[in-house]
C-alpha atoms as a PDB file:
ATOM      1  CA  UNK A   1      96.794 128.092  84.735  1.00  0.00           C
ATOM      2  CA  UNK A   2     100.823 128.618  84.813  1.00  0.00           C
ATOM      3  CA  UNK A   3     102.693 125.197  84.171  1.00  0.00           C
ATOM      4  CA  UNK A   4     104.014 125.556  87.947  1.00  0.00           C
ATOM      5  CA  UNK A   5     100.307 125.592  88.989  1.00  0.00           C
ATOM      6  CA  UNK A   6      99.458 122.544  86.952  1.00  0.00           C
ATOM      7  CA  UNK A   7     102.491 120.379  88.141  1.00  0.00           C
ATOM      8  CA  UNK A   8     101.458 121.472  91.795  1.00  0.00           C
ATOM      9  CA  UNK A   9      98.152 120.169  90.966  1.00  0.00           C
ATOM     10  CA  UNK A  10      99.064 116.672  89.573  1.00  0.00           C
ATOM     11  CA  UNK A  11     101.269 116.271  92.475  1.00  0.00           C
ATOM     12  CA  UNK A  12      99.286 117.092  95.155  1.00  0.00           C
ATOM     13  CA  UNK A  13      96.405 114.641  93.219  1.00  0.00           C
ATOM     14  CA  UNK A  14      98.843 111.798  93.494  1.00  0.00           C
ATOM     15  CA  UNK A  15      99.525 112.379  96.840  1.00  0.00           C
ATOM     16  CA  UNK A  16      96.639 112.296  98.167  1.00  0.00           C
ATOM     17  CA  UNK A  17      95.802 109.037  96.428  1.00  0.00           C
ATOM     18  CA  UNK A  18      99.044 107.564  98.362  1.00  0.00           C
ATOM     19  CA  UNK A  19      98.041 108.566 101.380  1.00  0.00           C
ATOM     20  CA  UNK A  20      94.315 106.877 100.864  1.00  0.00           C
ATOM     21  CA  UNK A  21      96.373 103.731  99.988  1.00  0.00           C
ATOM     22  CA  UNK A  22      98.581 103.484 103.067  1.00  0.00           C
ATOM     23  CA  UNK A  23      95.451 104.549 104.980  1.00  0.00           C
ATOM     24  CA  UNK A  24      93.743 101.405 103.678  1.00  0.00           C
ATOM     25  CA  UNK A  25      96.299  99.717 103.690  1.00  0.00           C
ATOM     26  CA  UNK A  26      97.391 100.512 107.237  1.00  0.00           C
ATOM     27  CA  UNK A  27      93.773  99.597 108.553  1.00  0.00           C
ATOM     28  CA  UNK A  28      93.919  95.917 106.701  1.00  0.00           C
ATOM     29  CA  UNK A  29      97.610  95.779 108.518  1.00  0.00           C
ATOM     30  CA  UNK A  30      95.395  96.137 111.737  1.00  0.00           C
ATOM     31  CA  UNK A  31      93.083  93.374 111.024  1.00  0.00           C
ATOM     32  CA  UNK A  32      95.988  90.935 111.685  1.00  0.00           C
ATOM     33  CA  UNK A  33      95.228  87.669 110.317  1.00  0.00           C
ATOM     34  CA  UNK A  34      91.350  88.216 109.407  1.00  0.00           C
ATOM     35  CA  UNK A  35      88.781  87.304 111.527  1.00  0.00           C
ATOM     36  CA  UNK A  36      89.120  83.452 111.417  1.00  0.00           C
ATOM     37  CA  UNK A  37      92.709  83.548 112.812  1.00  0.00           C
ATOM     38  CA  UNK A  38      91.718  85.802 115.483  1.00  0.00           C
ATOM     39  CA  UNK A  39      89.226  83.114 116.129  1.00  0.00           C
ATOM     40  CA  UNK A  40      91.315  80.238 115.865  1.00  0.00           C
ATOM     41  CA  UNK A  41      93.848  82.283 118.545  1.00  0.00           C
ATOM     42  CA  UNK A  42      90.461  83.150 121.287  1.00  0.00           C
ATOM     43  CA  UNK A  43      89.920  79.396 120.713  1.00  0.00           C
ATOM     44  CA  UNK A  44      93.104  78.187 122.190  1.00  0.00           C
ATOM     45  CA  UNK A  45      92.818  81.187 124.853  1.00  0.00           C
ATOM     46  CA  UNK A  46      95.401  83.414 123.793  1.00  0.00           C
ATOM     47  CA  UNK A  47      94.956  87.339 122.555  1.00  0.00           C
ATOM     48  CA  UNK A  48      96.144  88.613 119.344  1.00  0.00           C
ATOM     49  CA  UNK A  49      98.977  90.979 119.426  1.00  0.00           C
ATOM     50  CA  UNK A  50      97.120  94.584 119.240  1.00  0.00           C
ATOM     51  CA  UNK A  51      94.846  92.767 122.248  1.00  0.00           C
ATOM     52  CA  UNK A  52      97.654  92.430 124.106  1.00  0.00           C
ATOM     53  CA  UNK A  53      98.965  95.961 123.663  1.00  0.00           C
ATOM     54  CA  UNK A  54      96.086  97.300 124.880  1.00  0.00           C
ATOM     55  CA  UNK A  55      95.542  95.280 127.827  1.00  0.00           C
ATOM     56  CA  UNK A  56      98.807  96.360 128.850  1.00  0.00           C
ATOM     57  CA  UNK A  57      98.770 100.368 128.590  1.00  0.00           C
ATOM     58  CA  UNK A  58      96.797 102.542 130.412  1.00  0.00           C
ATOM     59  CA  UNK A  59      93.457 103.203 128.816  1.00  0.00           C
ATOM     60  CA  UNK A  60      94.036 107.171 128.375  1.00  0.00           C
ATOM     61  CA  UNK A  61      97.443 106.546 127.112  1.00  0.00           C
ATOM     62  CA  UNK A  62      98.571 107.708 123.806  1.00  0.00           C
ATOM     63  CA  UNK A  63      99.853 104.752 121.810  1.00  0.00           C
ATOM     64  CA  UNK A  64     102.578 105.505 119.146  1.00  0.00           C
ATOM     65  CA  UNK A  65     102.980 102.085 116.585  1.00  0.00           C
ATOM     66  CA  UNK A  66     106.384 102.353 115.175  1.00  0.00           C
ATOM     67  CA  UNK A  67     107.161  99.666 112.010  1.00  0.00           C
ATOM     68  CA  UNK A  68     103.000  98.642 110.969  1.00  0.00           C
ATOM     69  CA  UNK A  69     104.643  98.581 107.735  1.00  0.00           C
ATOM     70  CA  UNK A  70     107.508  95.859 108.759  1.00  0.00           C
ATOM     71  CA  UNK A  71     107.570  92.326 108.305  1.00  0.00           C
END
């Protein structure tokens, strides 16, 4: 393989590992607080954030979330 090829190859690798992270990382992001604050907020009758959100749009809406990462 040409050196070009190589470096192409090492940075496509570590790419894709980033993207698995923030994938993973976007999903726990989505879990809120884990399942015993979501519990604790049911308990005292109020809906988590994401709950919200989605009782508010239209069910065959597309949904764009802008700043997950934030915060």
């Amino acid at each position: 393989m040409k050196a070009k090829e190589l470096e192409f190859n090492k940075n496509e690798d570590f790419n894709k590992m980033q993207l698995s992270h923030y994938r993973k990382l976007a999903l726990k992001i989505e879990l809120g607080g884990g399942e015993k604050s979501a519990n604790k907020q049911h308990a005292k009758g109020k809906l988590l954030a994401r709950e919200r959100i989605d009782y508010l749009k239209d069910q065959d809406a597309d949904f764009l979330e802008i700043g997950k990462f934030a915060g």
